[in-house]
N, C-alpha and C. Protein backbone atom coordinates (compact mmCIF):
# COMPACT_ATOMS: atom_id res chain seq x y z
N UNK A 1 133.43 172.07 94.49
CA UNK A 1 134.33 171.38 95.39
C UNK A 1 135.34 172.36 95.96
N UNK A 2 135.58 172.35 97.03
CA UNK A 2 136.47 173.01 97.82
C UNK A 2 138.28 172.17 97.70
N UNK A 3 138.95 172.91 97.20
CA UNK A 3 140.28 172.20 97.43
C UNK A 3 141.22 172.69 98.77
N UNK A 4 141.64 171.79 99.21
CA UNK A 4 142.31 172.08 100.48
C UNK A 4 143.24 172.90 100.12
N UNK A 5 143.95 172.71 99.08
CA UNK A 5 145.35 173.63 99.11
C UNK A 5 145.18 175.37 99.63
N UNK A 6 143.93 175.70 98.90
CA UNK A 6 144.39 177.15 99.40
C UNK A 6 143.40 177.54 100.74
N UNK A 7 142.97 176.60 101.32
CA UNK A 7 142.98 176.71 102.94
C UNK A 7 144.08 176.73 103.75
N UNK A 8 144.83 175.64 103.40
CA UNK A 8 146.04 175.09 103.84
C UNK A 8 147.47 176.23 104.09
N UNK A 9 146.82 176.68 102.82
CA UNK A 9 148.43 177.92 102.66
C UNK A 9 149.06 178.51 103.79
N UNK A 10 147.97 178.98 105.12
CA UNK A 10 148.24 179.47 105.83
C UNK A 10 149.31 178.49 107.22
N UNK A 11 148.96 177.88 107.00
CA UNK A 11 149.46 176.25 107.77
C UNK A 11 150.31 175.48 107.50
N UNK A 12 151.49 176.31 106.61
CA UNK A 12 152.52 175.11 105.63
C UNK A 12 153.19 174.59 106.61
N UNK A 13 153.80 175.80 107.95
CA UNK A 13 154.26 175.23 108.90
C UNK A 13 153.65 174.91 110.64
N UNK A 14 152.53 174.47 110.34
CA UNK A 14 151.67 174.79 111.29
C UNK A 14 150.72 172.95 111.62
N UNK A 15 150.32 172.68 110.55
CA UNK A 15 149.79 171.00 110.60
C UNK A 15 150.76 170.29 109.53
N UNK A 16 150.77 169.26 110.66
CA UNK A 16 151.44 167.92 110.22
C UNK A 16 150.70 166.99 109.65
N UNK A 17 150.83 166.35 108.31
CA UNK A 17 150.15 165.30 108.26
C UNK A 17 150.60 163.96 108.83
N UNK A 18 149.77 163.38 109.06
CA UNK A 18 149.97 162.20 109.60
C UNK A 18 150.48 161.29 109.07
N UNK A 19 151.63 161.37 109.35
CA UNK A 19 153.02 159.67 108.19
C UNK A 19 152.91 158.82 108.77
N UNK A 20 152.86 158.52 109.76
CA UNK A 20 152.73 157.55 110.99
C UNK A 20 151.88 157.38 112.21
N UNK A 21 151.11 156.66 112.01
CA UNK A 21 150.07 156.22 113.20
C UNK A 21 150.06 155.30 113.86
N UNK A 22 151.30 154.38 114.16
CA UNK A 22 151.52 153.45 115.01
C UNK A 22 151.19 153.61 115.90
N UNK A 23 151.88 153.03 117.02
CA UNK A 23 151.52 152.97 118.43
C UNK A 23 151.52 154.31 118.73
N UNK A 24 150.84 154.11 120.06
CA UNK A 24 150.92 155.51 120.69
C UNK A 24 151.70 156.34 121.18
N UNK A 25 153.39 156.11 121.56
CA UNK A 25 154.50 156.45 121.46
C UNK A 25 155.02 156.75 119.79
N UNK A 26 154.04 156.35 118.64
CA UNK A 26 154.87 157.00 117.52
C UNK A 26 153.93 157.92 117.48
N UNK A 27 152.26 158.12 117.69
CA UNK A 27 151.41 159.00 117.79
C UNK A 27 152.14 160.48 118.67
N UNK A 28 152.54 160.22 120.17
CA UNK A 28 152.95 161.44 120.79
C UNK A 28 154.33 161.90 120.29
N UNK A 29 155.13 161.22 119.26
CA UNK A 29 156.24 161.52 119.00
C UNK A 29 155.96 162.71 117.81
N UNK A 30 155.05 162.70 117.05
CA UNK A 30 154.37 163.63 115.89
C UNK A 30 154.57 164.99 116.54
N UNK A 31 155.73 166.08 115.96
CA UNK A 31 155.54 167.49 116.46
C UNK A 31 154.05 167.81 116.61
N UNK A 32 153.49 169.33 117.45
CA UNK A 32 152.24 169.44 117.30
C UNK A 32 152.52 170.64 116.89
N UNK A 33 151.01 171.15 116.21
CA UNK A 33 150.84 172.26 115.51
C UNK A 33 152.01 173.17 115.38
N UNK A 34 152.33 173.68 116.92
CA UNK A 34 153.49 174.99 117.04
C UNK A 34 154.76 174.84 116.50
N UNK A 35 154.82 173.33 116.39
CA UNK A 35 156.48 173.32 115.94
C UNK A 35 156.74 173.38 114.61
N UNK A 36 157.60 174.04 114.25
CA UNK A 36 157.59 174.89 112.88
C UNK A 36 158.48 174.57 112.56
N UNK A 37 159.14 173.13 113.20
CA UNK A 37 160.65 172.53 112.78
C UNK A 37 160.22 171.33 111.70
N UNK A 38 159.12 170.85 111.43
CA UNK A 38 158.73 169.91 110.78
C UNK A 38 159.39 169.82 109.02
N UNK A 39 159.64 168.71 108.86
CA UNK A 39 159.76 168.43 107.27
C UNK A 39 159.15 169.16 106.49
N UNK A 40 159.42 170.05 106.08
CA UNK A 40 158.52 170.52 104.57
C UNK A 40 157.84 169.22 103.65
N UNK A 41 158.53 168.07 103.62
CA UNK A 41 157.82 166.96 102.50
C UNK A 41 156.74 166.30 103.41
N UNK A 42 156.19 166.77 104.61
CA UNK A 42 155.33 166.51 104.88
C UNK A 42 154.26 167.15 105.74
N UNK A 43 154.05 168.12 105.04
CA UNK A 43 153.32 168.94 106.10
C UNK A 43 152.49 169.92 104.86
N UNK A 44 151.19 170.47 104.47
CA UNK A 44 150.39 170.75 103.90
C UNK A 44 151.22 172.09 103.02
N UNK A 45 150.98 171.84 101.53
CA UNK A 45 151.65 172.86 100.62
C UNK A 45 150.64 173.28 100.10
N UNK A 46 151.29 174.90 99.69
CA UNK A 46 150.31 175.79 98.76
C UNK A 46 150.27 175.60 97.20
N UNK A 47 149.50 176.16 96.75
CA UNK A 47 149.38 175.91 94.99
C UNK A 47 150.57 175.70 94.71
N UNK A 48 150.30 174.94 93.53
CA UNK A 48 151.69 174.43 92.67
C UNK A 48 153.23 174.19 93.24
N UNK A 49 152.62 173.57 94.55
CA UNK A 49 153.55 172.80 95.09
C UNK A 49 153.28 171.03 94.94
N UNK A 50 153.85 170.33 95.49
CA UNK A 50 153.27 169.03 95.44
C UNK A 50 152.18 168.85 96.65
N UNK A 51 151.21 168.20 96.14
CA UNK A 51 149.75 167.78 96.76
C UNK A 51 149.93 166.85 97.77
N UNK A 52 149.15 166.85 99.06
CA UNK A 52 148.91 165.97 100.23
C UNK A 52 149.83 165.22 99.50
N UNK A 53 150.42 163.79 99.68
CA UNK A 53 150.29 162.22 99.61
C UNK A 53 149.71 161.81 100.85
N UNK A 54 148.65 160.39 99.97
CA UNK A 54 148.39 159.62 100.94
C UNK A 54 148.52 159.26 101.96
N UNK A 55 147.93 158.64 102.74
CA UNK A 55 148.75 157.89 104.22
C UNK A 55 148.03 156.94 104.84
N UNK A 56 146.59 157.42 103.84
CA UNK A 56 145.45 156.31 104.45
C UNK A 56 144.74 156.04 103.51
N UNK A 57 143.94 154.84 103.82
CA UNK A 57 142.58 154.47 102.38
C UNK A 57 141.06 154.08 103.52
N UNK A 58 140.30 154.80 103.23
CA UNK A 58 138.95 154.79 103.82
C UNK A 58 138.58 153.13 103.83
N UNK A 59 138.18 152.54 104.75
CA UNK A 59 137.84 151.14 104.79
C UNK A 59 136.21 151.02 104.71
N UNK A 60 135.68 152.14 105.61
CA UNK A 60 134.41 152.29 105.48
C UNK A 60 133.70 153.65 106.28
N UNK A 61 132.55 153.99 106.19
CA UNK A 61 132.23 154.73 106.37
C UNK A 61 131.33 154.34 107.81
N UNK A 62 131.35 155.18 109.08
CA UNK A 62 130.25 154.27 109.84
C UNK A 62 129.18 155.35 109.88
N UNK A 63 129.24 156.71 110.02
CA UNK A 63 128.35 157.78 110.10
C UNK A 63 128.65 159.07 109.57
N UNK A 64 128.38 160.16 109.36
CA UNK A 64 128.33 161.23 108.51
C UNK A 64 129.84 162.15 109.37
N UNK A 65 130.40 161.43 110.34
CA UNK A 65 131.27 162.60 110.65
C UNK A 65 132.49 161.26 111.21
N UNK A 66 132.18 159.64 111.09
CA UNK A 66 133.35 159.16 111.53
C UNK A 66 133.64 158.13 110.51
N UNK A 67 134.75 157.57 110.43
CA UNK A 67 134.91 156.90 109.25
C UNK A 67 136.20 155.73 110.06
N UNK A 68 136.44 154.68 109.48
CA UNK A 68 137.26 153.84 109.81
C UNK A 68 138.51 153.87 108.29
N UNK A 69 139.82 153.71 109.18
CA UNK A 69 140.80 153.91 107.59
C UNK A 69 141.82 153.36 108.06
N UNK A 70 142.36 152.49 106.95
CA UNK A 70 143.56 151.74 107.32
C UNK A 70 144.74 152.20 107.17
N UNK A 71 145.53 152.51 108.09
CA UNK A 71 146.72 153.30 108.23
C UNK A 71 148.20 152.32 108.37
N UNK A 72 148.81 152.30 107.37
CA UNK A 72 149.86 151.01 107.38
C UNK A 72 148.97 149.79 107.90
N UNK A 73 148.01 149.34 107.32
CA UNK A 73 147.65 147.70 107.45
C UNK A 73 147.08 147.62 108.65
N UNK A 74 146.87 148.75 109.61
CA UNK A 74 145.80 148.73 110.73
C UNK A 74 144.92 149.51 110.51
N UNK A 75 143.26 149.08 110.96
CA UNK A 75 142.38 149.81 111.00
C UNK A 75 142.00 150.50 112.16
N UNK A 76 142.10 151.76 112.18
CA UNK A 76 141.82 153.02 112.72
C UNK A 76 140.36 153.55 112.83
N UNK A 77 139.59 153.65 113.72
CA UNK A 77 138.46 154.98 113.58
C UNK A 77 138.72 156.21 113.91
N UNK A 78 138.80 157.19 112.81
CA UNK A 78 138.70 158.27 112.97
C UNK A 78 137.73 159.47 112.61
N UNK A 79 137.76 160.40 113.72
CA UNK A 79 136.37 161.51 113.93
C UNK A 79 137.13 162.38 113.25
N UNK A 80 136.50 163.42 112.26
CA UNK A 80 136.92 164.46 111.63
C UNK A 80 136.34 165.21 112.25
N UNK A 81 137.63 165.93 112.54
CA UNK A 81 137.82 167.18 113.80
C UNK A 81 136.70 168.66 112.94
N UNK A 82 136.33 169.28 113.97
CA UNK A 82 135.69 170.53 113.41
C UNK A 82 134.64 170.49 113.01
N UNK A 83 134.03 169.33 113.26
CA UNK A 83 132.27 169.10 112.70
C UNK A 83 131.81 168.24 113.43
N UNK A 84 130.08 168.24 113.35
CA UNK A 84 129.68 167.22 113.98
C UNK A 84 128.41 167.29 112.89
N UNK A 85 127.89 165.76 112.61
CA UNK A 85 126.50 165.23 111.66
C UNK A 85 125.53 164.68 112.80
N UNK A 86 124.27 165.21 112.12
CA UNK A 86 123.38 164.15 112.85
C UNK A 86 123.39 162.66 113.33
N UNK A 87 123.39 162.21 114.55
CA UNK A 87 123.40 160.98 114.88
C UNK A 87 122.29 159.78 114.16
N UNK A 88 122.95 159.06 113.49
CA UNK A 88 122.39 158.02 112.37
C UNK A 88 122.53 156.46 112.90
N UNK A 89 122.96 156.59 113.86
CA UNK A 89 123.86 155.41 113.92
C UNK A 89 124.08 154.74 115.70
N UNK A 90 123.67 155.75 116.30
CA UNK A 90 124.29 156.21 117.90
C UNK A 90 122.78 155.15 118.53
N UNK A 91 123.85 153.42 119.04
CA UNK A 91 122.25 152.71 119.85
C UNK A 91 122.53 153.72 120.74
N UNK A 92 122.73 154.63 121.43
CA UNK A 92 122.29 155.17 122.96
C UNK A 92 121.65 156.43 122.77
N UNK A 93 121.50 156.86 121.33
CA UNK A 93 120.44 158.26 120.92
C UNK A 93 120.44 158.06 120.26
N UNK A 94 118.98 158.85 119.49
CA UNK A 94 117.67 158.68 118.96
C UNK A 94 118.28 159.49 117.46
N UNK A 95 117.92 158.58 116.31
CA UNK A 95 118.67 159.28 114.98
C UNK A 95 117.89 161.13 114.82
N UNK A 96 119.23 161.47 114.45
CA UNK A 96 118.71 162.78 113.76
C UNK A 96 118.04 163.18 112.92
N UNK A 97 117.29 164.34 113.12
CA UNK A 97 117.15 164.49 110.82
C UNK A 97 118.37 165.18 110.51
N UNK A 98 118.39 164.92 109.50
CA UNK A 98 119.91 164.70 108.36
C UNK A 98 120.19 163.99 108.71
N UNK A 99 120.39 162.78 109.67
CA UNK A 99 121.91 161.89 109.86
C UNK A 99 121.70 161.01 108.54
N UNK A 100 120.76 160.21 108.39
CA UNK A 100 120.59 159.07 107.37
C UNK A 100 121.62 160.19 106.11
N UNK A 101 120.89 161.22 105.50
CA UNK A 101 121.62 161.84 104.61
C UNK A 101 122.93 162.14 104.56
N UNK A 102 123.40 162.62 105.84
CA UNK A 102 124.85 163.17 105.83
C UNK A 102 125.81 162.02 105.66
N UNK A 103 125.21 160.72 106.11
CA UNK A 103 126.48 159.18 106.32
C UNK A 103 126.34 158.84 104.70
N UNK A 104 125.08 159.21 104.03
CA UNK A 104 125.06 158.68 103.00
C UNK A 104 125.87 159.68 101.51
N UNK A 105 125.86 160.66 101.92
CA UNK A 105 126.87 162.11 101.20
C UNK A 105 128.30 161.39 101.69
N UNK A 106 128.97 161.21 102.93
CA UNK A 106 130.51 160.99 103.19
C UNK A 106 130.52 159.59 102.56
N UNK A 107 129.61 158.96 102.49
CA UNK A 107 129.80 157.54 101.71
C UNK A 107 130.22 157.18 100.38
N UNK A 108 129.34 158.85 99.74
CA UNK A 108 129.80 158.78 98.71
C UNK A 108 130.87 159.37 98.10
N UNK A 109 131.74 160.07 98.69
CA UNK A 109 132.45 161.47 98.80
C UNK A 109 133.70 160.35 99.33
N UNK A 110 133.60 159.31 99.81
CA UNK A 110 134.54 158.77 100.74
C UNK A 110 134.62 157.14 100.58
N UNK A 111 134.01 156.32 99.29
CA UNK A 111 133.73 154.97 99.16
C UNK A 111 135.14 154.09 99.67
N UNK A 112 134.17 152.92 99.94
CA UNK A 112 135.53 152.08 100.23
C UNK A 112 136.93 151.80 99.16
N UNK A 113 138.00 152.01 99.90
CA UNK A 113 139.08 152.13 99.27
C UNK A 113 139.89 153.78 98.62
N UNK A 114 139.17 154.35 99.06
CA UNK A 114 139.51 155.62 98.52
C UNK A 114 140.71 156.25 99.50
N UNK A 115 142.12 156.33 98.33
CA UNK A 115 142.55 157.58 99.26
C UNK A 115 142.99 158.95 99.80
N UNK A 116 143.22 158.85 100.95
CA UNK A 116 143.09 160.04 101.73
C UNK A 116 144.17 160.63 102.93
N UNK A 117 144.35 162.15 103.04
CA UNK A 117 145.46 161.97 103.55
C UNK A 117 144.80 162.99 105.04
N UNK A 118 145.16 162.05 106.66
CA UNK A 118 144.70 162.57 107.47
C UNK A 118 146.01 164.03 107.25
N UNK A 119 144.99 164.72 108.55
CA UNK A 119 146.06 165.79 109.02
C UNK A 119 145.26 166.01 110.51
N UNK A 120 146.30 165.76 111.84
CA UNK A 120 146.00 166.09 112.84
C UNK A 120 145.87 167.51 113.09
N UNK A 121 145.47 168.08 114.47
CA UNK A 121 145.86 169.42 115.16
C UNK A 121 146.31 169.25 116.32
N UNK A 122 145.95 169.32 117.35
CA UNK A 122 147.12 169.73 118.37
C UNK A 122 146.77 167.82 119.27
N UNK A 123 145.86 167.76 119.46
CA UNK A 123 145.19 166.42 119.78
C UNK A 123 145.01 165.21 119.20
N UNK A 124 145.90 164.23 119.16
CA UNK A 124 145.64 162.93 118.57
C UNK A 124 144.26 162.06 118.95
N UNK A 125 143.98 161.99 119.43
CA UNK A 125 142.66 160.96 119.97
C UNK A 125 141.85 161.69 121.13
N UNK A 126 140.35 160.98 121.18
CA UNK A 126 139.68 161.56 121.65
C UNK A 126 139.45 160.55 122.77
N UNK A 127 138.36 160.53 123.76
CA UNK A 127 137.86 160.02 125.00
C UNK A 127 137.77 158.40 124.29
N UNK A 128 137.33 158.35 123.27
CA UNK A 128 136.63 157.31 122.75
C UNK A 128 138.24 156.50 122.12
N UNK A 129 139.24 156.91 121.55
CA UNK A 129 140.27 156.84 121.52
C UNK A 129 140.66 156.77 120.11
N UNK A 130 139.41 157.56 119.46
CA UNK A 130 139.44 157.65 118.20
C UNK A 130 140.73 158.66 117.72
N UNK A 131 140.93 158.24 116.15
CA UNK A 131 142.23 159.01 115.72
C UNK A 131 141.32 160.73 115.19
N UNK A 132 141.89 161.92 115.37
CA UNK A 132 140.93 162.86 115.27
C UNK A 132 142.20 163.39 114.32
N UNK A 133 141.38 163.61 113.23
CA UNK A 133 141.97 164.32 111.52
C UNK A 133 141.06 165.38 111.26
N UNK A 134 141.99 166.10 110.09
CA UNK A 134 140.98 166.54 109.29
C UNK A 134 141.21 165.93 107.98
N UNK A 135 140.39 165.53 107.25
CA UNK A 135 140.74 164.58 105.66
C UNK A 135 140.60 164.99 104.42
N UNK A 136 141.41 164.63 103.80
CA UNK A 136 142.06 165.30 102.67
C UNK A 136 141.52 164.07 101.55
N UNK A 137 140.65 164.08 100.60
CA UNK A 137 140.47 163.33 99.53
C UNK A 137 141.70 163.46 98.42
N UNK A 138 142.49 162.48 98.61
CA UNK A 138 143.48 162.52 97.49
C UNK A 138 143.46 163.13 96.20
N UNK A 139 142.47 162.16 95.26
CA UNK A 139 142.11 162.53 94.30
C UNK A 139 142.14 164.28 93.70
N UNK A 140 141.06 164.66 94.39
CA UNK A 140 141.05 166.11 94.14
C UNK A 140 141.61 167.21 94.80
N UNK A 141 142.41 166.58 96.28
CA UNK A 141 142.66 167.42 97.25
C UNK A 141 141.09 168.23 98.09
N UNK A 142 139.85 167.08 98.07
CA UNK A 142 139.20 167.75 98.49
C UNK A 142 139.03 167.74 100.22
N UNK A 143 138.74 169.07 100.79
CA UNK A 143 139.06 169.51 102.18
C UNK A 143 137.65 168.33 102.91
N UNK A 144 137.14 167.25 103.29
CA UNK A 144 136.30 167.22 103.15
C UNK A 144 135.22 167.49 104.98
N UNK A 145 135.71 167.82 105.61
CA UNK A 145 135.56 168.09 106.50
C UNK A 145 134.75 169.67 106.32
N UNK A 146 135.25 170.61 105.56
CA UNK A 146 134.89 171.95 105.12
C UNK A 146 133.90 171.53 103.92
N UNK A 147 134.06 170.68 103.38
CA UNK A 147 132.47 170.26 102.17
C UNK A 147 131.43 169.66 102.75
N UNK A 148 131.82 169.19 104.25
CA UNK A 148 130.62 168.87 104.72
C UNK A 148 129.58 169.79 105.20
N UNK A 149 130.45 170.81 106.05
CA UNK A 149 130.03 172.41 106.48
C UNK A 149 128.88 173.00 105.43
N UNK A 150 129.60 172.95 104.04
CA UNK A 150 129.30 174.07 103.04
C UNK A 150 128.32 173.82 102.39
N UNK A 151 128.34 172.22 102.24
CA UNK A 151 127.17 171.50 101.79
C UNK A 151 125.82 171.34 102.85
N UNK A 152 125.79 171.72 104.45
CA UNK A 152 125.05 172.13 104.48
C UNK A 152 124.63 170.34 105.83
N UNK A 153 125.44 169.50 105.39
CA UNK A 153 125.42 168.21 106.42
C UNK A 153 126.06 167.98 107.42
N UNK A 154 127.03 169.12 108.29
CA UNK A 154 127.24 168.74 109.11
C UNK A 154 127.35 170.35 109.59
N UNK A 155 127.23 170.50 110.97
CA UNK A 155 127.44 171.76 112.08
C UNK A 155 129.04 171.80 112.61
N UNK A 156 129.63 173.12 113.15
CA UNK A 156 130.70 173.05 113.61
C UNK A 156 130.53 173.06 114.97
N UNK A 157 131.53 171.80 115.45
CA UNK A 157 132.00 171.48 116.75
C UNK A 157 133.20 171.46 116.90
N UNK A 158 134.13 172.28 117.57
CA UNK A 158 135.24 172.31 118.10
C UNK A 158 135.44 172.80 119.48
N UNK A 159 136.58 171.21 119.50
CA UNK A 159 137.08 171.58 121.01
C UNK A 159 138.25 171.61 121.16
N UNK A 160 138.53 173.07 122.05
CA UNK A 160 140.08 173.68 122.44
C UNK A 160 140.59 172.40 122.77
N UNK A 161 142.30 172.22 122.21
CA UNK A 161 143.32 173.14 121.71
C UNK A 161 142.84 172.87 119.78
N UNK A 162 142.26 171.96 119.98
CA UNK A 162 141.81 171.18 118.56
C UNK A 162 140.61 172.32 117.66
N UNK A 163 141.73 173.70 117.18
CA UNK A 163 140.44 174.83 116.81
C UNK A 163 141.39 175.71 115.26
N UNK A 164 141.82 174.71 115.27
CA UNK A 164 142.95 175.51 113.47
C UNK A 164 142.05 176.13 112.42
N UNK A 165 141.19 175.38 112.14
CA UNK A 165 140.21 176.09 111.33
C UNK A 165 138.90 176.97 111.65
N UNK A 166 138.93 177.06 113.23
CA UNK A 166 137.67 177.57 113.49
C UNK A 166 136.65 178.40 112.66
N UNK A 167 137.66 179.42 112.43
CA UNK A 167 137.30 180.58 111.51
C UNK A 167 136.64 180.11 110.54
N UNK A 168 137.23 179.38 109.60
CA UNK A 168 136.74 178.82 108.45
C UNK A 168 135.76 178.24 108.28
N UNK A 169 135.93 177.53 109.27
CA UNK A 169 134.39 176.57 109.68
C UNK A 169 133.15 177.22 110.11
N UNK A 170 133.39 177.96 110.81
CA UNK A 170 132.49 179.15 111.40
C UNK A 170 131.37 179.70 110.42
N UNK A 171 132.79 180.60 109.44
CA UNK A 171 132.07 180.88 108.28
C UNK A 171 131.42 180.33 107.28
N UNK A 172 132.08 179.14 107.36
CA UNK A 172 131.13 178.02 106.17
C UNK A 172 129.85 177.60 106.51
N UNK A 173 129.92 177.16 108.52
CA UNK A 173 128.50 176.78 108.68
C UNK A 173 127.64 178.39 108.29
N UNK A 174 128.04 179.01 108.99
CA UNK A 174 127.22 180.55 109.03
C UNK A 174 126.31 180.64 107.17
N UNK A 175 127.60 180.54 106.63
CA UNK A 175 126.62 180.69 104.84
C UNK A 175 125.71 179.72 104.55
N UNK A 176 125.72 178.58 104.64
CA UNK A 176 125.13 177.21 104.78
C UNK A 176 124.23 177.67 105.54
N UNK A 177 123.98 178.22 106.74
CA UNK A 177 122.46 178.50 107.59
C UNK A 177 121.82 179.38 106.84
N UNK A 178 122.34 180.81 106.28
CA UNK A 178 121.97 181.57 105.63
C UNK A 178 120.78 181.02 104.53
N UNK A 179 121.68 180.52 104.06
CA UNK A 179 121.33 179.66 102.32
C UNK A 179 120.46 178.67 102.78
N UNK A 180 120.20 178.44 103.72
CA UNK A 180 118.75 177.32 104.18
C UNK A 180 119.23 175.92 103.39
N UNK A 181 121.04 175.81 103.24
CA UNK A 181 121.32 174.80 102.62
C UNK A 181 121.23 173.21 103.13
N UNK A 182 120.83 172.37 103.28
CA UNK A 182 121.00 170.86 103.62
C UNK A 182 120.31 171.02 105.14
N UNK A 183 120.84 170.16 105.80
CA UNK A 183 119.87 170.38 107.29
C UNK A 183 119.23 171.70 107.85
N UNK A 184 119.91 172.74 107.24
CA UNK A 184 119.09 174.18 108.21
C UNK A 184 117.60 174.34 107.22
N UNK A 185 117.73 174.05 106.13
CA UNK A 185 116.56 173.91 105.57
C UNK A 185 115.47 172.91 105.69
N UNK A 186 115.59 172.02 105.75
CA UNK A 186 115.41 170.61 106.01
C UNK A 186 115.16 170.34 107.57
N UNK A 187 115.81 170.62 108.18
CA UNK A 187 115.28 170.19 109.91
C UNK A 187 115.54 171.64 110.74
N UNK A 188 116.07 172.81 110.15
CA UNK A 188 115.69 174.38 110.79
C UNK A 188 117.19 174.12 111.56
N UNK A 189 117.81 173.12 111.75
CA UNK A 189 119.35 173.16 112.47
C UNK A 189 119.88 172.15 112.91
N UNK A 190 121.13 171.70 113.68
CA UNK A 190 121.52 170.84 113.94
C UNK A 190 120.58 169.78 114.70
N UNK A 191 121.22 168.59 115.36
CA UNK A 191 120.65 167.85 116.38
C UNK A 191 118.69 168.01 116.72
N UNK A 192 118.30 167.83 115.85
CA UNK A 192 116.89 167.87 115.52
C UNK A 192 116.37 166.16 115.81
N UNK A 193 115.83 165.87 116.65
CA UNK A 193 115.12 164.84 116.47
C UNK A 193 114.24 163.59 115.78
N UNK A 194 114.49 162.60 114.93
CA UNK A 194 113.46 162.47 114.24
C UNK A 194 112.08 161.95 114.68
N UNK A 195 110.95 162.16 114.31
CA UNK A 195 109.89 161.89 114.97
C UNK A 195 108.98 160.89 114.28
């Protein structure tokens, strides 16, 4: 398992976690990445500091890279930024190989009720008007956006200004192709067709 904290280290003043997801005036009110004026009690700490807190609980899972989570008593869909899984799920395209697997890994990695603490980057929502995180499994502090990479079920997709971890991600898919781990072994790479 990958723990977020010592990804994070570099970012104490750099991502905000998400305390508030109200309306969309409390959404654009959230400093972004650059502002380095943010609360320390809420914004990602290094070892043997205090860990994420919560802010959300997974309601359900709909596919290997989006998840629905209730944020103060509203339910939210949100896409975890920096990856993308085979389409499992998508009526307007044709399922992937891996997708069935990858929704069924975040399902379990992510069951209903579990919680979790988002963390935006520079972009709150996407076209679709989804909330875009990266997610933090309470419990263990696990990164899980980067366990999806490493494990080998999901590819990196990032889009500018939304690119904090690139690097990281980069390198995680890169070893994961190497290692012929989970889909590169299994379907030779991303977005593979099933037939």
């Amino acid at each position: 398992m990958v723990a977020v904290s010592r990804f994070l280290a570099p970012a104490v003043a750099i991502l905000l976690v998400v305390s508030s997801c109200g309306s969309e005036s409390e959404l654009s009110a959230i400093p972004q990445p650059a502002d380095t004026s943010v609360d320390p009690a809420v914004t990602a700490t290094v070892p043997d500091q205090p860990l994420l807190a919560p802010n959300a609980t997974v309601e359900r899972v709909i596919d290997g890279d989006t998840i629905v989570a209730d944020l103060d008593g509203r339910s939210e869909r949100v896409r975890l930024l920096g990856i993308d899984t085979p389409e499992s799920v998508a009526q307007t395209r044709p399922d992937q190989c891996f997708g069935a697997e990858a929704s069924a890994y975040l399902k379990s990695v992510l069951p209903e009720g579990t919680a979790i603490t988002l963390i935006r980057d520079t972009e709150a929502r996407d076209q679709y008007d989804r909330l875009l995180a990266y997610v933090v499994r309470s419990e263990d502090q696990l990164f899980v956006n980067l366990d999806l990479l490493e494990r080998g079920y999901a590819g990196v997709l990032i889009y500018p200004p939304n690119d904090h971890y690139a690097d990281l991600f980069t390198s995680a898919e890169r070893t994961a192709a190497r290692a012929d781990v989970g889909l590169w072994g299994v379907c030779g790479g991303p977005d593979v067709p099933l037939e």
